[in-house]
Every structure is written in C-alpha cells, then in structure tokens.
N, C-alpha and C. Protein backbone atom coordinates (compact mmCIF):
# COMPACT_ATOMS: atom_id res chain seq x y z
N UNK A 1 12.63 -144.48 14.24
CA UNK A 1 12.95 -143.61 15.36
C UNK A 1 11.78 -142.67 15.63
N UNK A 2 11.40 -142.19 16.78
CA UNK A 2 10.15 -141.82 17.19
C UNK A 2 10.88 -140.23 17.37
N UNK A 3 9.80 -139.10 17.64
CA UNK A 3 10.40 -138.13 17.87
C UNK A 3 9.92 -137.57 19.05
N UNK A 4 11.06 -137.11 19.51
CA UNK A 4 10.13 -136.53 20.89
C UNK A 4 9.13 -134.83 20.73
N UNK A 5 8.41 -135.25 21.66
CA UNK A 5 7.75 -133.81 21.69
C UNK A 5 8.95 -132.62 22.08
N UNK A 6 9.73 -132.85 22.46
CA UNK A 6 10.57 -131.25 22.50
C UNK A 6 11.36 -131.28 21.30
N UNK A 7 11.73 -132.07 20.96
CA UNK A 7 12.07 -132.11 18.95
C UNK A 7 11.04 -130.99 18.27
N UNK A 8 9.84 -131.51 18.52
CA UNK A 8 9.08 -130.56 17.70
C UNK A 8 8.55 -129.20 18.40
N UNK A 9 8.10 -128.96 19.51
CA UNK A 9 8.68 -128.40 20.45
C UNK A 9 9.86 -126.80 19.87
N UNK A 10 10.75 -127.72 19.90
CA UNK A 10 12.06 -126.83 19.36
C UNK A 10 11.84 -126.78 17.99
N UNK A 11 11.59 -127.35 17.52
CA UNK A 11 11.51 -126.92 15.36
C UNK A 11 10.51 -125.60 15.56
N UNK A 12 9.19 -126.14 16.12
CA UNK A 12 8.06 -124.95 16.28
C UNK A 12 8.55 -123.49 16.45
N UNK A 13 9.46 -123.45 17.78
CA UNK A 13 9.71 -122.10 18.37
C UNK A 13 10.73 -122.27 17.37
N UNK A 14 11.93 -122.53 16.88
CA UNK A 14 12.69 -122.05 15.79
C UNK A 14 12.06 -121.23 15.19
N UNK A 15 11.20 -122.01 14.06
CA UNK A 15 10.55 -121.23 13.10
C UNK A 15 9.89 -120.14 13.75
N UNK A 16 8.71 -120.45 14.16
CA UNK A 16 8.14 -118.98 14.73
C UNK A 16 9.30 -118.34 15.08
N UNK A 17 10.05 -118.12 15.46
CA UNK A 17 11.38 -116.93 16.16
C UNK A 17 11.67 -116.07 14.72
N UNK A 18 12.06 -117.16 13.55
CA UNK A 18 12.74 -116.73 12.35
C UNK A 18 11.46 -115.76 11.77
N UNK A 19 10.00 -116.29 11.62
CA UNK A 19 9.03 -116.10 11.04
C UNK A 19 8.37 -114.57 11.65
N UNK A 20 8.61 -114.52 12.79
CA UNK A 20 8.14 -113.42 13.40
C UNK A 20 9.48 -111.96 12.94
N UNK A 21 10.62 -112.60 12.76
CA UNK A 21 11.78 -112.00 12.63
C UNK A 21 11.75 -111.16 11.20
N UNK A 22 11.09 -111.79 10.46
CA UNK A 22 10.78 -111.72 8.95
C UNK A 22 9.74 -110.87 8.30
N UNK A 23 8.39 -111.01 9.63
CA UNK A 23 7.49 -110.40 9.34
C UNK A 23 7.24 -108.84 10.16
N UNK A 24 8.64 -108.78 11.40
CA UNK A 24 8.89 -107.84 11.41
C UNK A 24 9.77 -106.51 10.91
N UNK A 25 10.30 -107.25 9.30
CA UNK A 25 11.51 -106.54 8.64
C UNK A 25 10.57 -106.84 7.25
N UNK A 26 9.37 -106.74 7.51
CA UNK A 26 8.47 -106.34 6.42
C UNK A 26 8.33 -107.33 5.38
N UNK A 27 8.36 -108.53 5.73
CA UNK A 27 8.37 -109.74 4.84
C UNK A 27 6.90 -110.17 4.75
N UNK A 28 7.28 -110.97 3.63
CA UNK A 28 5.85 -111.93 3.89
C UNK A 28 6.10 -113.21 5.18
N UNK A 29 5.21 -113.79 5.80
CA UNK A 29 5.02 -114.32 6.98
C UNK A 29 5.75 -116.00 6.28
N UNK A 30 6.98 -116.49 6.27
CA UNK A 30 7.33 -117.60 5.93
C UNK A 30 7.22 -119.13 6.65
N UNK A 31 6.56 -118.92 7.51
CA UNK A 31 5.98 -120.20 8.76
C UNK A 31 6.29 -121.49 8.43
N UNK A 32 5.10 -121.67 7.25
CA UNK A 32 4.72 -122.78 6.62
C UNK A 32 5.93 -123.33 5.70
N UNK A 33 6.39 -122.56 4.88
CA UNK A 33 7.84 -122.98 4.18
C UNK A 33 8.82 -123.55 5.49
N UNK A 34 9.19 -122.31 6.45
CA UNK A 34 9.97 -123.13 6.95
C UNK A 34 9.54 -124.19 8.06
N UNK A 35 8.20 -124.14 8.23
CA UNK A 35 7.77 -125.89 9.10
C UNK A 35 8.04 -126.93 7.77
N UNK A 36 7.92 -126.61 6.51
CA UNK A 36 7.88 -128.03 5.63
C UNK A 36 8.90 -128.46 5.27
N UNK A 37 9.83 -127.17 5.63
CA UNK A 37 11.75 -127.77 4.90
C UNK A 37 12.34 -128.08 6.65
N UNK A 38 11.64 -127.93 7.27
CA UNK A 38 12.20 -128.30 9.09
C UNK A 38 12.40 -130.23 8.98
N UNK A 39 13.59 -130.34 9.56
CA UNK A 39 14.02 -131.66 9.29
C UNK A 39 13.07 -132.80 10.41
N UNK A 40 12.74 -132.42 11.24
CA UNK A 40 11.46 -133.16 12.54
C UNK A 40 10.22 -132.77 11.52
N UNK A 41 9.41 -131.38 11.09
CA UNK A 41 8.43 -130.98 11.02
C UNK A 41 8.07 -131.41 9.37
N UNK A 42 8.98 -131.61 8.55
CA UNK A 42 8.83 -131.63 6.85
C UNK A 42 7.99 -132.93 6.64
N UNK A 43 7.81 -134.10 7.49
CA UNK A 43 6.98 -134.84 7.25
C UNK A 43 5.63 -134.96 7.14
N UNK A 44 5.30 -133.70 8.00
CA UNK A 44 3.91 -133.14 8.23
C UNK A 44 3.32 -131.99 6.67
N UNK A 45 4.53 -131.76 6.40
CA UNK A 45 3.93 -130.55 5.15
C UNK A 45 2.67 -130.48 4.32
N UNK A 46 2.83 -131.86 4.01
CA UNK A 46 1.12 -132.59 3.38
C UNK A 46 -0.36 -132.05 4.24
N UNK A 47 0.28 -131.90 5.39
CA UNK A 47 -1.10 -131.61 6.42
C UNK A 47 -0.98 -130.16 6.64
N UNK A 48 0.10 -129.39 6.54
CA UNK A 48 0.45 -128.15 7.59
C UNK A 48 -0.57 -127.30 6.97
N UNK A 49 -1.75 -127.23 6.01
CA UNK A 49 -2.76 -126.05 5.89
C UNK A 49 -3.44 -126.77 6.88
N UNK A 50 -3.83 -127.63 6.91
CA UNK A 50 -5.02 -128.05 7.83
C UNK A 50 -4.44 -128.24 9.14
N UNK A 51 -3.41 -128.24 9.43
CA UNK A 51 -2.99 -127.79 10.87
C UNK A 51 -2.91 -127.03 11.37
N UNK A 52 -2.58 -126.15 10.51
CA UNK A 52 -2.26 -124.16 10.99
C UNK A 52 -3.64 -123.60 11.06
N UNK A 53 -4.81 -124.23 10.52
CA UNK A 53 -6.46 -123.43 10.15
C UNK A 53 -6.67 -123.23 11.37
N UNK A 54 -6.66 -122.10 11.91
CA UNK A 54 -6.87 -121.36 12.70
C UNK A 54 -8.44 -121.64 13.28
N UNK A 55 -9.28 -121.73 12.55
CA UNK A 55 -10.59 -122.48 12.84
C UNK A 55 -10.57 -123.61 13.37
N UNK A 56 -10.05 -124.26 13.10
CA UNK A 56 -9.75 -125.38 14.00
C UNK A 56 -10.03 -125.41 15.46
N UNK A 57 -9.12 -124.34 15.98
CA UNK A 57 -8.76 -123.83 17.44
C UNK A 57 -9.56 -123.04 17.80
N UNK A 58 -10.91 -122.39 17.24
CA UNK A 58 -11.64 -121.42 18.18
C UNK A 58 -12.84 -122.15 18.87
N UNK A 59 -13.11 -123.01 18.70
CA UNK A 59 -14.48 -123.36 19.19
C UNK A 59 -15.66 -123.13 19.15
N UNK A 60 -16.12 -122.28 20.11
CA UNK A 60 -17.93 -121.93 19.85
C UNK A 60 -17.54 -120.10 19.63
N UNK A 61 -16.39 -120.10 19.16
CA UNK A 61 -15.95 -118.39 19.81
C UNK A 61 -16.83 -117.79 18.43
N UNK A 62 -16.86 -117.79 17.63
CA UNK A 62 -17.81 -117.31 16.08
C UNK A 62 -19.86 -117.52 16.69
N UNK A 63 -19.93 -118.63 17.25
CA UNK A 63 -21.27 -118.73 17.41
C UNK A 63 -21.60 -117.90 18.94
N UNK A 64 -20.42 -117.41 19.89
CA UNK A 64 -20.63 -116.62 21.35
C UNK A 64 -20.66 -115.33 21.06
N UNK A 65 -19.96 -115.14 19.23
CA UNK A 65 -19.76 -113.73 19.12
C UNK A 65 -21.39 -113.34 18.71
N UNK A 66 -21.49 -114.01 17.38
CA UNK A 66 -23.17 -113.77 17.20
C UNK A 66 -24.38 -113.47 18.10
N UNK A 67 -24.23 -114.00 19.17
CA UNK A 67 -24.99 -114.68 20.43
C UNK A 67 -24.94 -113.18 21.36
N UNK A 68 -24.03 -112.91 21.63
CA UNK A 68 -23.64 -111.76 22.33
C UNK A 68 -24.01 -110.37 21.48
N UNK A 69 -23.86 -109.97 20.05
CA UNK A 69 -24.29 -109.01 19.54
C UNK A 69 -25.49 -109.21 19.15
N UNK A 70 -26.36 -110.18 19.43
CA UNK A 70 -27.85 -110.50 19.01
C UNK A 70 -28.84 -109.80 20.40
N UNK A 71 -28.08 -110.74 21.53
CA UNK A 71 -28.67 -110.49 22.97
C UNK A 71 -28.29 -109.47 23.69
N UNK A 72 -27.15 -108.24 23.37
CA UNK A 72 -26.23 -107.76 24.70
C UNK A 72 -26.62 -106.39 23.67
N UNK A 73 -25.79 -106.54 22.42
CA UNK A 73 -25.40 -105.14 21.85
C UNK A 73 -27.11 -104.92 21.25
N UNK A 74 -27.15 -105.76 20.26
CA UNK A 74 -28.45 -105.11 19.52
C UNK A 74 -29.22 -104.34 20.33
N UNK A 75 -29.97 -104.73 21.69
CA UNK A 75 -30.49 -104.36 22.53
C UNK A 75 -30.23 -103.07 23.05
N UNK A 76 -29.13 -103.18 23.54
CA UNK A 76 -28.26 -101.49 24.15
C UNK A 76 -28.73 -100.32 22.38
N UNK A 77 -28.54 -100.90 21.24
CA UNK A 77 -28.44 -99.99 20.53
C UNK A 77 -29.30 -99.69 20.34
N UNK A 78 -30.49 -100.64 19.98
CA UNK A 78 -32.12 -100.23 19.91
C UNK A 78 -32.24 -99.78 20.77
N UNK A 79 -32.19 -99.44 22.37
CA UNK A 79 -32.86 -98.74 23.66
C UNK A 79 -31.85 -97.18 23.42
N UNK A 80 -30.66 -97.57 22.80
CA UNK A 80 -30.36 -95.82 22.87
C UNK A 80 -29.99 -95.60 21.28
N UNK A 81 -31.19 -95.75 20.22
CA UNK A 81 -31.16 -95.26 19.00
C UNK A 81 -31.33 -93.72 18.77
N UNK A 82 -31.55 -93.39 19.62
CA UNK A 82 -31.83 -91.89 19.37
C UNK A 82 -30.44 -91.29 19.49
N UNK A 83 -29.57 -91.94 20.51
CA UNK A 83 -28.00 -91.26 21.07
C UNK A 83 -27.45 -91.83 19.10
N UNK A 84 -27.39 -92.42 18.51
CA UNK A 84 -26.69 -92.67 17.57
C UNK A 84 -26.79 -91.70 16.72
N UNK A 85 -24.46 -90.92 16.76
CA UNK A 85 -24.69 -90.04 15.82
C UNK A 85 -24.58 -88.85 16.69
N UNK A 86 -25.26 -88.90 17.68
CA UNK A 86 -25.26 -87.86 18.75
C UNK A 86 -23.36 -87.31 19.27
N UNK A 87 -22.97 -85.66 19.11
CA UNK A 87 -21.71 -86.10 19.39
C UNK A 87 -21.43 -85.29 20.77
N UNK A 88 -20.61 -85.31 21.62
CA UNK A 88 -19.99 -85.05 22.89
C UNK A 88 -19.35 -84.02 22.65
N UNK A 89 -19.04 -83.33 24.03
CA UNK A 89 -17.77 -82.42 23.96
C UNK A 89 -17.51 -82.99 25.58
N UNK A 90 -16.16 -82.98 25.90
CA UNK A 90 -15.64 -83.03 27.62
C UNK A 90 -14.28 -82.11 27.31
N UNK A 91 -14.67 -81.42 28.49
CA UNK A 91 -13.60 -79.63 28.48
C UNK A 91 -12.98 -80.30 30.02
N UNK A 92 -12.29 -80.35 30.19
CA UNK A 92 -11.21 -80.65 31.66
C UNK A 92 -10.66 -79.41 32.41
C-alpha cells in the first residue's frame, strides 16, 4: 500500500502541533520520537537525523553570509573605525 502525501502531510503537522505544544510548557523538543513512533512516518526513523539536518535546506545561505560581512560590513567598519565605541545621547 502506497501512502499518500497528505498521510504524511497530516503525521508532520500532528507532530509539530504536539512538539511545539511541549516545547512551549518547557519541555524538551520531542519531534523526532514522535515522527519515529508515527504509524505513516516510523518507517523513515532510520533516516529522520539526516532528514531533519537543517543544513540540508540552507543552500549557499552560510557562504552569502561570509560574502556579505567580508564585502558590505568589514568595509563600513574599517571606514568608520574611529566611531567604534563612540557613545550617543538623543534627548526628545
């Protein structure tokens, strides 16, 4: 029997609902337990670290961040090194 994508679909948002529920009543974050005991999702358990790796899903976003504080920020900070440290007052 094949499963449909809203099978899993629906297991997904289950869990996340419960998991978010959990980690807002000060729990530890239970995701992964309950994707591996989920009756559609428990077949996957073998894989679910390497599914959930968050790295996975960013792309070039780690090498745009480098890229951008090399070319954008460094620059701004070296041209106003002297302001660093320097502090403000604004009276309204």
């Amino acid at each position: 029997m094949q499963t449909d994508r809203q099978d899993v679909h629906e297991s997904i948002r289950q869990a996340s609902h419960q998991a978010a529920r959990a980690i807002k009543d000060g729990q530890p974050n239970p995701l992964r337990a309950l994707l591996a005991k989920d009756p559609v999702l428990g077949k996957l358990s073998a894989k679910l670290d390497e599914l959930l790796d968050a790295r996975r899903y960013v792309g070039r976003a780690p090498e745009q961040v480098v890229e951008f504080v090399r070319e954008d920020v460094e620059p701004l900070l070296a041209k106003h090194a002297t302001l660093l440290g320097a502090r403000g007052e604004v009276k309204v």
